[in-house]
Protein backbone atom coordinates (compact mmCIF):
# COMPACT_ATOMS: atom_id res chain seq x y z
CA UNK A 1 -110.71 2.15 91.68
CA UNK A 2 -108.83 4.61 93.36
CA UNK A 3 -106.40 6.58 90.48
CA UNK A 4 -103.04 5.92 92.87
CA UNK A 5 -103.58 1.58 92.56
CA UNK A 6 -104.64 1.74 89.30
CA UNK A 7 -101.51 4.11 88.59
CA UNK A 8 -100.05 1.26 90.17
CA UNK A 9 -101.15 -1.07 88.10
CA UNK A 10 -100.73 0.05 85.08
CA UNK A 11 -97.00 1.01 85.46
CA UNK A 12 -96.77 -2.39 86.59
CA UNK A 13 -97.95 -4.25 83.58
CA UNK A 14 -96.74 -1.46 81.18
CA UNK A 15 -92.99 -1.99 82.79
CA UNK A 16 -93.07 -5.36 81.90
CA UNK A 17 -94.55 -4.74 77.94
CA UNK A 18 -91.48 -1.78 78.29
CA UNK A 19 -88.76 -2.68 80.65
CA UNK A 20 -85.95 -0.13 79.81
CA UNK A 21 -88.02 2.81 77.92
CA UNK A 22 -85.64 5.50 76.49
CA UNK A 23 -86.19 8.89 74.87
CA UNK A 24 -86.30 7.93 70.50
CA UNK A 25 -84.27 11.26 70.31
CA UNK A 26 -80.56 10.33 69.45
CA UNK A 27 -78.20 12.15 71.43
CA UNK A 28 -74.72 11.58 73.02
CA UNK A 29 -74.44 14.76 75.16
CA UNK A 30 -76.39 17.00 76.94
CA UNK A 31 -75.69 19.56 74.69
CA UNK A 32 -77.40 17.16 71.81
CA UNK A 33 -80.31 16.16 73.67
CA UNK A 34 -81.19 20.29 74.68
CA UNK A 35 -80.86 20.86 71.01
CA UNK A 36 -82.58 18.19 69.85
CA UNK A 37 -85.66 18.47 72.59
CA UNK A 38 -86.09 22.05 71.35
CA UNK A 39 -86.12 21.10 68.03
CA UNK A 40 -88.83 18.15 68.84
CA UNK A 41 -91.85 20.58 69.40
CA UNK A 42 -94.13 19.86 66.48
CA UNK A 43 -91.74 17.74 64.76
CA UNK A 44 -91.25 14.27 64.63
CA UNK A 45 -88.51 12.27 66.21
CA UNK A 46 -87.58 10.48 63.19
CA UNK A 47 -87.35 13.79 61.41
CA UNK A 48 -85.45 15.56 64.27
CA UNK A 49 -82.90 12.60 64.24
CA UNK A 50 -82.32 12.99 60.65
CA UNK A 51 -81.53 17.27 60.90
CA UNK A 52 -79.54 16.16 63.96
CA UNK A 53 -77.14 13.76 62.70
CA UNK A 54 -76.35 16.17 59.82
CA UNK A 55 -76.17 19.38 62.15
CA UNK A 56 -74.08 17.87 65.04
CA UNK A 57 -71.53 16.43 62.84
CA UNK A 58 -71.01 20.23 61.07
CA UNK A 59 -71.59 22.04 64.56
CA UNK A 60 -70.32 19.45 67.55
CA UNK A 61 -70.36 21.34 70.26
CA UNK A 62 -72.63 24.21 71.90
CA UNK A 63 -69.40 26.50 71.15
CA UNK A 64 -69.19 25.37 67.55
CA UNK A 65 -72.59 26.53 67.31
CA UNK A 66 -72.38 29.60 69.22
CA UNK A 67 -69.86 30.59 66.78
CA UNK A 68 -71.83 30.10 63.66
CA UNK A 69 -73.95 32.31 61.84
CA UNK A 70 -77.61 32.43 61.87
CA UNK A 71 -77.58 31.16 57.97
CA UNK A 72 -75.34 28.68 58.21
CA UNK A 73 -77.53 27.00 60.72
CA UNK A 74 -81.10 27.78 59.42
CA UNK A 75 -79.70 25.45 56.12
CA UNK A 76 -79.50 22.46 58.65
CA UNK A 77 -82.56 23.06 60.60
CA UNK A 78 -84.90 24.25 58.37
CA UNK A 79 -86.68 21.37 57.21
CA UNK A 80 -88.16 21.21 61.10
CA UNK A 81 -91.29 23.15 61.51
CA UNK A 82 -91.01 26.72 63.11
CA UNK A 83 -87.48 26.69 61.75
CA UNK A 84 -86.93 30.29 61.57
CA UNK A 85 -87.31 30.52 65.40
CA UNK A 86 -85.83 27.49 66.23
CA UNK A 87 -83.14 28.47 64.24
CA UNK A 88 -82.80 31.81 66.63
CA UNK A 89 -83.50 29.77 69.35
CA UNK A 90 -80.87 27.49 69.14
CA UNK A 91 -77.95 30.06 68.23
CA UNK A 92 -79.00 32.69 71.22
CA UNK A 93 -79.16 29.55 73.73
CA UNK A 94 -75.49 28.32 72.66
CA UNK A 95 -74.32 31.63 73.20
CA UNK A 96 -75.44 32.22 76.73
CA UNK A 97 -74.72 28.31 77.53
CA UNK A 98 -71.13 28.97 75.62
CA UNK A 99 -70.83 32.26 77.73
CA UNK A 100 -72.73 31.46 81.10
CA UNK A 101 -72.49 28.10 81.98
CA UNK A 102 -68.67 27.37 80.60
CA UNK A 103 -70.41 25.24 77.84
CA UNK A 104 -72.39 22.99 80.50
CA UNK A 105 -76.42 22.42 80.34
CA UNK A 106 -77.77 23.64 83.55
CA UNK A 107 -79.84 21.03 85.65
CA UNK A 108 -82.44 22.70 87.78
CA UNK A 109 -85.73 23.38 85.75
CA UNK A 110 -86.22 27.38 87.14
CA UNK A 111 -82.84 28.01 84.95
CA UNK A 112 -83.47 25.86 81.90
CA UNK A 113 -87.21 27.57 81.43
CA UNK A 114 -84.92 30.60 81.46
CA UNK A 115 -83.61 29.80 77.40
CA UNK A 116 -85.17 30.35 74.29
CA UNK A 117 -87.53 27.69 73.27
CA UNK A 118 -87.77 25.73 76.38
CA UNK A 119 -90.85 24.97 78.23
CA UNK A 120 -91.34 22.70 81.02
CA UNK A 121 -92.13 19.54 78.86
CA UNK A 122 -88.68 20.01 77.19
CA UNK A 123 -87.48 20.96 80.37
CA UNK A 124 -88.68 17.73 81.77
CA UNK A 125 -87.41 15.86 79.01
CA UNK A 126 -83.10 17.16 79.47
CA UNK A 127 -83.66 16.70 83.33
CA UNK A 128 -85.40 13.16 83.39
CA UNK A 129 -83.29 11.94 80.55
CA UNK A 130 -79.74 13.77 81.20
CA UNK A 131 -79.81 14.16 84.41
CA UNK A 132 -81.79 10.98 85.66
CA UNK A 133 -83.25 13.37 88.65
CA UNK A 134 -86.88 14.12 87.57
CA UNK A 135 -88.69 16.37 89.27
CA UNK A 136 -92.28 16.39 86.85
CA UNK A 137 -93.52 13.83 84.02
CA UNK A 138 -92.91 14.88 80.16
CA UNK A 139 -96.26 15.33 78.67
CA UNK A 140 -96.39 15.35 75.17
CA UNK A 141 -99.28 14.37 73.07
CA UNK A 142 -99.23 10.67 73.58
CA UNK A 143 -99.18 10.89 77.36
CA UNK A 144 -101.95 12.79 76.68
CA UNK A 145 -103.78 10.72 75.02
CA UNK A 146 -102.98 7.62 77.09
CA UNK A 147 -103.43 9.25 80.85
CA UNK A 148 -107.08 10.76 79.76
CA UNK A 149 -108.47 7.64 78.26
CA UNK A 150 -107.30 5.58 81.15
CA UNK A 151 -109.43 8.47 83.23
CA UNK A 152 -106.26 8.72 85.46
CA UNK A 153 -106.82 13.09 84.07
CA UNK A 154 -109.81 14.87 83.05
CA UNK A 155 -107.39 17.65 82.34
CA UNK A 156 -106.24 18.77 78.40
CA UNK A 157 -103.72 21.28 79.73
CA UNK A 158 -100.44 19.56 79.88
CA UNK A 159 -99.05 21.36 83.04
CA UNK A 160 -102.64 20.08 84.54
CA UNK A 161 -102.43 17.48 83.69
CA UNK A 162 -98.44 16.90 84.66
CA UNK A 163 -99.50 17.69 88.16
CA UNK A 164 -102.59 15.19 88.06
CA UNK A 165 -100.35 12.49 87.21
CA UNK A 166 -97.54 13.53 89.74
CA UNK A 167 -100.15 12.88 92.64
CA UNK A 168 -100.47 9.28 91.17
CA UNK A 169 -97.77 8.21 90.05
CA UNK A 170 -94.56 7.09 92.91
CA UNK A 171 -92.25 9.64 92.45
CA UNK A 172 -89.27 6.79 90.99
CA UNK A 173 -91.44 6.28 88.27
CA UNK A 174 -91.60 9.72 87.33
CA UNK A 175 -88.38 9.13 84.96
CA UNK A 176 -90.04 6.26 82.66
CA UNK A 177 -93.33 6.59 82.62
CA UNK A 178 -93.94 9.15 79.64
CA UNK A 179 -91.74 6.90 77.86
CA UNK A 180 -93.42 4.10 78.55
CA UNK A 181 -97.22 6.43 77.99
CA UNK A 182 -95.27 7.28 74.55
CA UNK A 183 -94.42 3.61 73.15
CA UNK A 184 -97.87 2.58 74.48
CA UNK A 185 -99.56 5.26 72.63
CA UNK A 186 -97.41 5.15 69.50
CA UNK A 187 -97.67 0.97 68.84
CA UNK A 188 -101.40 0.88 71.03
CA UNK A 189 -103.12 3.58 72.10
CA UNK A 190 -102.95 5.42 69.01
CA UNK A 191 -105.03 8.33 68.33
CA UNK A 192 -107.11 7.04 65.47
CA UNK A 193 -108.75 3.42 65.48
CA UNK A 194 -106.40 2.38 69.13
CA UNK A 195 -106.06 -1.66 69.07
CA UNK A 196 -108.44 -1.55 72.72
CA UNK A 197 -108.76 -5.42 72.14
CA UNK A 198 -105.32 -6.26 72.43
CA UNK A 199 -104.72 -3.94 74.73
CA UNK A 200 -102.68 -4.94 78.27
CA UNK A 201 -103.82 -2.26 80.17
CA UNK A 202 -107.46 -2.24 78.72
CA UNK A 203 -109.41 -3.77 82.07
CA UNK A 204 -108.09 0.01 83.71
CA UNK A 205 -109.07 2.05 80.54
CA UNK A 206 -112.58 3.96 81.04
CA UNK A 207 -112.06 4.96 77.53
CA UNK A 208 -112.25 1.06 76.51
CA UNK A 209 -115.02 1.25 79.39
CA UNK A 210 -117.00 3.45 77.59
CA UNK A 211 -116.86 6.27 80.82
CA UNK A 212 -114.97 8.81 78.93
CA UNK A 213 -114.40 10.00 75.20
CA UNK A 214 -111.34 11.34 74.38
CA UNK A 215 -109.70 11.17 70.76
């Protein structure tokens, strides 16, 4: 089948299994979501909300935190993983956004890859999410996971694979799909033992197939 139906298809049927998809990160602000993005890399969402409810009710704003000492931060984020740099990460970003950008979180992607600790996926993550103007896919482990076992990638590099899946997929369902990709892989198409039999999307999947194996 050629990969731009079946891309089709399977945002289709995954749309109606997740109608309104939204990021699991809790945030109110931009601010909060390019702190708590950042913070995401190799650490759970559940564990990122937990540091983040705690840190943005002692620090509120980006200049609350771009007045704060290194310490006095690292005490809140250190049970995330790489701490000690997210921890630098965090304070040097609030400083130039504090000093920069009047306190505002830039939109374009060239600027944001500019801070400390942002790559494109996070990137991808404040513009789709914030900003509602997309201009890649978010690929994180799940999409992954779910986009090379459907065979619509044969790619394991993320940015490959971003730009695989941006010749696919419609470019207005740029902003949802990872998120729906992410509850399909978390509840579905999870890495170990995925429920293939109850699967919607399954009759697409060359992993279920047998034509690929991917983990």
């Amino acid at each position: 089948m050629d990969l731009k139906k079946k891309a089709a298809k399977v945002n289709l049927i995954l749309t109606k299994i997740y109608p309104d998809p939204v990021s699991a990160l809790i945030w109110h602000t931009p601010w909060e979501m390019f702190v708590s993005a950042l913070l995401s890399a190799q650490t759970t969402d559940i564990q990122v909300n937990k540091i983040t409810k705690i840190f943005f009710t002692q620090f509120p704003s980006v200049q609350d935190v771009a007045k704060a000492s290194w310490d006095e931060l690292y005490s809140i984020l250190r049970p995330v993983n790489y701490s000690r740099s997210k921890t630098s990460y965090v304070l040097e970003d609030a400083i130039r956004i504090s000093s920069e950008f009047n306190g505002e979180i830039p939109s374009d992607m060239n600027t944001l890859l500019t801070f400390k600790g942002i790559g494109r996926k996070v990137a991808n993550v404040i513009i789709n999410d914030v900003y509602k103007a997309p201009v890649g896919i978010v690929v994180d482990t799940h999409v992954k996971r779910v986009s090379n076992r459907l065979g619509l990638t044969k790619n394991s590099n993320p940015a490959k694979i971003e730009q695989d899946l941006m010749q696919i997929f419609a470019e207005d369902t740029w902003e949802k799909i990872s998120h729906k990709f992410i509850f399909h892989g978390r509840t579905i198409c999870i890495a170990r033992k995925p429920k293939c039999e109850i699967c919607p999307i399954n009759m697409f999947c060359d992993y279920y197939q047998g034509l690929v194996k991917v983990s």
